[in-house]
Protein backbone atom coordinates (compact mmCIF):
# COMPACT_ATOMS: atom_id res chain seq x y z
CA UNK A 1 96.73 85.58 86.96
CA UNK A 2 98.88 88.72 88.24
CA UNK A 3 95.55 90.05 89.48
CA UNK A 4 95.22 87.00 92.20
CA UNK A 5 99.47 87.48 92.65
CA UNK A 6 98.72 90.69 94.04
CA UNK A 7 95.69 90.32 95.91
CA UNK A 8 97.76 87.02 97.77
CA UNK A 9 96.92 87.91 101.58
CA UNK A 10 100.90 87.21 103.29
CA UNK A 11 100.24 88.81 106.80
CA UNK A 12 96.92 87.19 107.55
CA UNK A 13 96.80 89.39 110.97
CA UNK A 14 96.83 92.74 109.48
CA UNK A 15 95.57 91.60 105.48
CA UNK A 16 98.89 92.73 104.35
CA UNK A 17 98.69 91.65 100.39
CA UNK A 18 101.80 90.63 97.97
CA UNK A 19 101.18 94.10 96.02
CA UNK A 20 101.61 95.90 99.19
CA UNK A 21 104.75 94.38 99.79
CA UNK A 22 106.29 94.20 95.87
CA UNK A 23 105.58 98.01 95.91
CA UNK A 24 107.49 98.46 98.58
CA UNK A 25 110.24 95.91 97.56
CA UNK A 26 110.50 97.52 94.14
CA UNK A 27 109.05 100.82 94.46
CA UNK A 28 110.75 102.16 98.11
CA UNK A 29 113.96 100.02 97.81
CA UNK A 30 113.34 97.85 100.79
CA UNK A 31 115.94 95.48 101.36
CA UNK A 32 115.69 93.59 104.44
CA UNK A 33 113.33 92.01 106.43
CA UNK A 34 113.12 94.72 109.37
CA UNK A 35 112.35 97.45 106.41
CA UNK A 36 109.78 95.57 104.90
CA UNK A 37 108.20 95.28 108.16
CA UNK A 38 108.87 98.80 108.81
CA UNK A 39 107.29 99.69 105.97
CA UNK A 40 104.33 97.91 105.41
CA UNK A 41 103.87 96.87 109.25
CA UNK A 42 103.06 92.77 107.86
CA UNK A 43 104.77 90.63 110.44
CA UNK A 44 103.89 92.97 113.50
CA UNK A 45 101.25 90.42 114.58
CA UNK A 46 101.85 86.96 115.17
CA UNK A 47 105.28 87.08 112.84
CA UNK A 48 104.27 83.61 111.60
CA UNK A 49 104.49 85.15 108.09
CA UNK A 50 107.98 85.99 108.37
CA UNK A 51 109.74 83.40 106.16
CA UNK A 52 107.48 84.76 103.61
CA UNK A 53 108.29 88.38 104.03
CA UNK A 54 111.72 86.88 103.45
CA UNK A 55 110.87 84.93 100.65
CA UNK A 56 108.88 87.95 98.94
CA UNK A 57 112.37 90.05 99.45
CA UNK A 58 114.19 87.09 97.30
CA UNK A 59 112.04 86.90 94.68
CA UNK A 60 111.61 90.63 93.81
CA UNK A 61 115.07 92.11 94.98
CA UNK A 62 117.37 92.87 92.39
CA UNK A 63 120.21 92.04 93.24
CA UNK A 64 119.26 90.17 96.25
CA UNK A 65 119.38 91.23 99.73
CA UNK A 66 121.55 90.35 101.92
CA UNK A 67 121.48 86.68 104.04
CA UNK A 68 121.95 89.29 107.39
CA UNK A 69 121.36 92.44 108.41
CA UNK A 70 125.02 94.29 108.95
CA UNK A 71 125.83 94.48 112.44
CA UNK A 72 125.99 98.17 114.16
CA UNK A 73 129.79 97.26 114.87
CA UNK A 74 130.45 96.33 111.33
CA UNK A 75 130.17 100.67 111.17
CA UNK A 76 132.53 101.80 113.71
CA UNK A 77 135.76 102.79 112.65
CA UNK A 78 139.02 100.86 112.54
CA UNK A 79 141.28 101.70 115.62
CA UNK A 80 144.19 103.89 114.95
C-alpha cells in the first residue's frame, strides 16, 4: 500500500508523484505552497492540482503550515 501512496501522480502536467512532494515536505522543510512549488515545480502547469499541493502540506507538516503566507510588510520594522 505505501508503494501505490508514493507513486500517486498529483501534478498530472509534469508527473509530479506524492513521494516527490513528501520528500520535500519532510526531507527539505517546505512549508508553504509557493516552496513546494518551488521545489518540486508540480503546479507550474495548469495549477489545477493546487488544493492538493495544499492538502499534501497538511497532512505531512509537522506542525502545520501556516493558513497564509506572511506578508513582506509583516517584516519591516516598527516606526520609531
Amino acid at each position: 500500500m505505501e508503494r501505490v501512496e508514493q507513486e500517486r501522480i498529483v501534478c498530472a502536467c509534469l508527473q509530479v508523484t506524492e513521494r516527490r512532494l513528501r520528500e520535500a515536505v519532510e526531507g527539505c522543510g517546505v512549508r508553504t505552497v509557493c516552496e513546494l512549488i518551488r521545489a518540486t515545480e508540480a503546479g507550474t502547469g495548469c495549477t489545477a492540482c493546487h488544493h492538493r499541493l495544499e492538502s499534501c502540506l497538511t497532512r505531512w507538516s509537522s506542525p502545520p503550515p501556516p493558513l497564509r503566507e506572511p506578508a513582506a510588510e509583516s517584516y519591516a520594522s516598527p516606526p520609531a
